[in-house]
Protein backbone atom coordinates (compact mmCIF):
# COMPACT_ATOMS: atom_id res chain seq x y z
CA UNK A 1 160.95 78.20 156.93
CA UNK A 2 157.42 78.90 155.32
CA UNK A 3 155.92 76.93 152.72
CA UNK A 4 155.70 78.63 149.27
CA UNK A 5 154.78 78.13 146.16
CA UNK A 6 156.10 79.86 142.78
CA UNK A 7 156.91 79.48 139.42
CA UNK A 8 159.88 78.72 137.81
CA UNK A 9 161.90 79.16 140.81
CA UNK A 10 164.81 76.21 141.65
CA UNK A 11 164.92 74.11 144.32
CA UNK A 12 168.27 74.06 146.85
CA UNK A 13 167.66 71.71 150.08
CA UNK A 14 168.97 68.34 150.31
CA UNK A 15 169.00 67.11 153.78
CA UNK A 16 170.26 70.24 155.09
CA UNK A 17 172.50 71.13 152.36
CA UNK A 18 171.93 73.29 149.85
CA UNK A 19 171.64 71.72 146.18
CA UNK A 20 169.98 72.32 142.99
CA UNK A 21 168.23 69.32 141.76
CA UNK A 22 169.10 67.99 138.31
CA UNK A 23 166.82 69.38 135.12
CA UNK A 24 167.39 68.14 131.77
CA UNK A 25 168.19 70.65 129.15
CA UNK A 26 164.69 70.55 127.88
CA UNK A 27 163.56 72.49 131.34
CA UNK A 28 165.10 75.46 130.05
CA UNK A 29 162.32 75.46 127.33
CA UNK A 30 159.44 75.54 129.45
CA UNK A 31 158.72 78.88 129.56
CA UNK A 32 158.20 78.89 125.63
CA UNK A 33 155.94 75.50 125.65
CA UNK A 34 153.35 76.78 127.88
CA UNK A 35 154.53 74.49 130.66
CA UNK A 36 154.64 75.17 134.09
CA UNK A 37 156.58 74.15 137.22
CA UNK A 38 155.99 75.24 141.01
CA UNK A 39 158.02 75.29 143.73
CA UNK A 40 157.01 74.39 147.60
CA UNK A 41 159.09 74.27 150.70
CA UNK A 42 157.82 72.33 153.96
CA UNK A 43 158.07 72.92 157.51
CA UNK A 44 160.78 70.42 157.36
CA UNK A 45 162.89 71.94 154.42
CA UNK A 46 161.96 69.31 152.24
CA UNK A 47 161.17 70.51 148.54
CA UNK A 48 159.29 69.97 145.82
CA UNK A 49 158.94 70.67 142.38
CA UNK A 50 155.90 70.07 139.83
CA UNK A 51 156.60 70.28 136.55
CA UNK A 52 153.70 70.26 133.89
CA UNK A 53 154.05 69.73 130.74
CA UNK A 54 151.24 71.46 128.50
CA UNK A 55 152.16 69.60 124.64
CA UNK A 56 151.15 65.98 126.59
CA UNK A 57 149.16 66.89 129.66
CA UNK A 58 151.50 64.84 131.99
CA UNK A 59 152.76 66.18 134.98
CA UNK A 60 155.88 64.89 137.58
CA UNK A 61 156.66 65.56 141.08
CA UNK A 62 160.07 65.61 142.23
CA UNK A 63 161.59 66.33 145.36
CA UNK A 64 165.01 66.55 148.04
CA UNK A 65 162.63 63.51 150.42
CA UNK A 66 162.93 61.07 147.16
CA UNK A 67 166.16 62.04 145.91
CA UNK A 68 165.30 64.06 142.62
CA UNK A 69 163.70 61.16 141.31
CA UNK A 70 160.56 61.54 139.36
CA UNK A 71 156.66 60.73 140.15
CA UNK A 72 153.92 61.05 137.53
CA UNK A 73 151.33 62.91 138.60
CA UNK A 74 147.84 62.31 138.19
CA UNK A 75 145.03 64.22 138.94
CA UNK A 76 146.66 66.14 141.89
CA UNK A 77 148.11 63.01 143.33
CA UNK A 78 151.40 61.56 143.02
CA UNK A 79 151.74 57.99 141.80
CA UNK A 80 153.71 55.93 144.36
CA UNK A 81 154.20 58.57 146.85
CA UNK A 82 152.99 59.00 150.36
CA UNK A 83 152.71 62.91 150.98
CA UNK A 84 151.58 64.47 154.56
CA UNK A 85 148.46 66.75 154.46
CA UNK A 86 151.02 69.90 153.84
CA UNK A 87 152.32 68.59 150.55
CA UNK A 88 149.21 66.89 149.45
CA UNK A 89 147.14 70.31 149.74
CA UNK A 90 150.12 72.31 148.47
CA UNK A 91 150.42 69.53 145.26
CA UNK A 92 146.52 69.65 144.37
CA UNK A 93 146.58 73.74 144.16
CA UNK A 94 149.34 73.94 142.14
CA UNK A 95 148.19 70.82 140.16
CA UNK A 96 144.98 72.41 139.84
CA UNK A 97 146.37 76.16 138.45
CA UNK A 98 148.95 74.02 136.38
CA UNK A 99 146.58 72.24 134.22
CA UNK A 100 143.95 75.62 134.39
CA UNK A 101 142.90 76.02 130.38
């Protein structure tokens, strides 16, 4: 499985199984607010999702490794989180077009 990244595309890996991670009702709004999410995939099937959020500026990372659970993001890097080189160079691109003017 190759990585990828797109937008506004679910998630569905969970240690081999296939899930869709849990988004609050207000993630069915983003489109409309100008916010943006990505989507990558790593060689290990692990996912990720960045979600941006254009009203405040603030950007999370969540993903199937840390069990859906939320990480502010901060220029390109995730608060808390360790990331191999894949996912760090995958997060700071889409961090990067995310938060493009």
């Amino acid at each position: 499985m190759g990585s990828q990244t797109q937008a506004f595309a679910p998630s569905r890996a969970v240690c081999g199984r296939r899930s869709i991670p849990p988004l609050a009702a207000k993630d069915e709004s983003m489109n409309k607010n100008n916010n943006r999410k990505a989507k990558f995939v790593n060689r290990y099937g692990e996912e990720w999702m960045l979600e941006y959020d254009a009203s405040t500026g603030e950007s999370i990372l969540k993903g199937s490794d840390v069990g859906w659970q939320p990480c502010r993001v901060v220029g390109g890097h995730a608060v808390g989180l360790l990331l191999n080189d894949e996912e760090l160079i995958w997060l700071r691109a889409a961090w990067a077009a995310a938060t493009m003017n």
